[in-house]
Protein backbone atom coordinates (compact mmCIF):
# COMPACT_ATOMS: atom_id res chain seq x y z
CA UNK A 1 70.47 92.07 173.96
CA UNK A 2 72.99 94.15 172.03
CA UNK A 3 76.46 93.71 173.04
CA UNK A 4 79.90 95.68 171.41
CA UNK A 5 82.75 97.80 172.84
CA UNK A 6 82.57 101.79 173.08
CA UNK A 7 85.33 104.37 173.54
CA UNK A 8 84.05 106.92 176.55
CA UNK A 9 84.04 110.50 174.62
CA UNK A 10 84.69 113.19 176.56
CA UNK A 11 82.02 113.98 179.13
CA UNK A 12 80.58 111.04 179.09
CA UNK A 13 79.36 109.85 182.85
CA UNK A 14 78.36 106.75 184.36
CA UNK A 15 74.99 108.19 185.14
CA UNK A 16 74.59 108.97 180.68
CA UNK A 17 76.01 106.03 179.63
CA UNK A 18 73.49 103.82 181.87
CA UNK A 19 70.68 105.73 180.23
CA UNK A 20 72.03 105.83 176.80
CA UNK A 21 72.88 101.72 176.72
CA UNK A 22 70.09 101.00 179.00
CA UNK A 23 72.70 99.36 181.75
CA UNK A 24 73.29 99.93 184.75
CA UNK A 25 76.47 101.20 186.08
CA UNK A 26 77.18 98.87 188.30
CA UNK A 27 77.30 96.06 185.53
CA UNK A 28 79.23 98.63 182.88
CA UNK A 29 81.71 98.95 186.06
CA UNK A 30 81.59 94.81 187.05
CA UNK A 31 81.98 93.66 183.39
CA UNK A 32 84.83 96.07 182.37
CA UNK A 33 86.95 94.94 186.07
CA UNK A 34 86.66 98.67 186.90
CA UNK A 35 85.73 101.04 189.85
CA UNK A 36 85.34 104.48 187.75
CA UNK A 37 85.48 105.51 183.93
CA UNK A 38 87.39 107.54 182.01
CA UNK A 39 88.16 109.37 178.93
CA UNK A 40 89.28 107.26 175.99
CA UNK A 41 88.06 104.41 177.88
CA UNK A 42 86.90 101.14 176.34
CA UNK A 43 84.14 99.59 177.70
CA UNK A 44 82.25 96.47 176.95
CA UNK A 45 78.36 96.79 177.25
CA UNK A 46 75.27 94.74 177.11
CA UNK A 47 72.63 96.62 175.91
CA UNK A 48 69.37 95.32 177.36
CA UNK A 49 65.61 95.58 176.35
CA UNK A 50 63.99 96.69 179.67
CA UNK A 51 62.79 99.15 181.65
CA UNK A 52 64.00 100.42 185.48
CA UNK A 53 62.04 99.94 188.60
CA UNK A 54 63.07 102.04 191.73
CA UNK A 55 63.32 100.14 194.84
CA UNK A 56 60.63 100.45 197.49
CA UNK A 57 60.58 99.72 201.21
CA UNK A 58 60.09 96.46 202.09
CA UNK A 59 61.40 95.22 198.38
CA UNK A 60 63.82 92.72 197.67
CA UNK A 61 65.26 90.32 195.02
CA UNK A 62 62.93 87.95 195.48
CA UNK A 63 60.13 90.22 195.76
CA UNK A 64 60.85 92.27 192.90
CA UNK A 65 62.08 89.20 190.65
CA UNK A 66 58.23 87.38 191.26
CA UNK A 67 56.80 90.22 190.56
CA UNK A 68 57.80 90.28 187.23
CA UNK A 69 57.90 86.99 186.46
CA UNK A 70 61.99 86.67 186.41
CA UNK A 71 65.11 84.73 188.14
CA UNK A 72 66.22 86.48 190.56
CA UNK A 73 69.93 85.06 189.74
CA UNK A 74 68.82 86.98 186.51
CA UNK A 75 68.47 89.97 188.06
CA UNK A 76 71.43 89.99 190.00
CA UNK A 77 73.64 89.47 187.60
CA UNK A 78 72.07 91.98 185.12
CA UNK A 79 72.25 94.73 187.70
CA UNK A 80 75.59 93.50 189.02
CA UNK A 81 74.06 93.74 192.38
CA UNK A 82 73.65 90.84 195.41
CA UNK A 83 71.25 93.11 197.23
CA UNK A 84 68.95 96.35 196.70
CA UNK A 85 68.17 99.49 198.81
CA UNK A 86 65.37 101.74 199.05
CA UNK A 87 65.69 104.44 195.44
CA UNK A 88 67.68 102.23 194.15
CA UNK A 89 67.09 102.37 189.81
CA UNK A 90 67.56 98.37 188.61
CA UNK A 91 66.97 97.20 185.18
CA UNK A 92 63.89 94.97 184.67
CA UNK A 93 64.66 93.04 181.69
CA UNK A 94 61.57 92.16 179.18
CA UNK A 95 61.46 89.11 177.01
CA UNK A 96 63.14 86.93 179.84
CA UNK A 97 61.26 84.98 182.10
CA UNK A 98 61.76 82.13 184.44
CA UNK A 99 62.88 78.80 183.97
CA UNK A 100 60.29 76.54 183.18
CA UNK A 101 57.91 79.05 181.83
């Protein structure tokens, strides 16, 4: 995990900063206390070795967090998310696994 503050540059979007620091926008929004970004911005991010997995019917936390062999707590708070819907993108981190493994 990478972690340091950048300035949004004009242009910049939620949507191109999630794929450029490889985290999702609802955590750049949750860990920065905001609801939209803007020009000149600073923002705080956690880049995070992963990969995204969209959401399929019948899918959940739980489902999707033993599937790959993660807390769901994890997830949560990685994706700054307490639930998921169907096409929903969330991060799938690699290199941390459950407690106890």
């Amino acid at each position: 995990m990478k972690n340091f503050i950048h300035r949004v540059l004009p242009n910049e979007t939620l949507d191109y900063l999630e794929k450029k620091f490889n985290m999702p926008k609802q955590k750049i929004l949750s860990v920065n206390n905001a609801t939209q970004i803007y020009e000149g911005q600073w923002l705080y991010i956690e880049s995070i070795d992963g990969f995204y997995y969209i959401v399929k019917p019948y899918d959940n936390l739980n489902k999707i967090a033993s599937r790959y062999n993660i807390d769901e707590s994890i997830l949560k708070e990685i994706n700054g998310v307490n639930d998921v819907f169907i096409g929903q993108r969330i991060l799938i981190p690699i290199n941390i696994k459950k407690e106890g493994d």
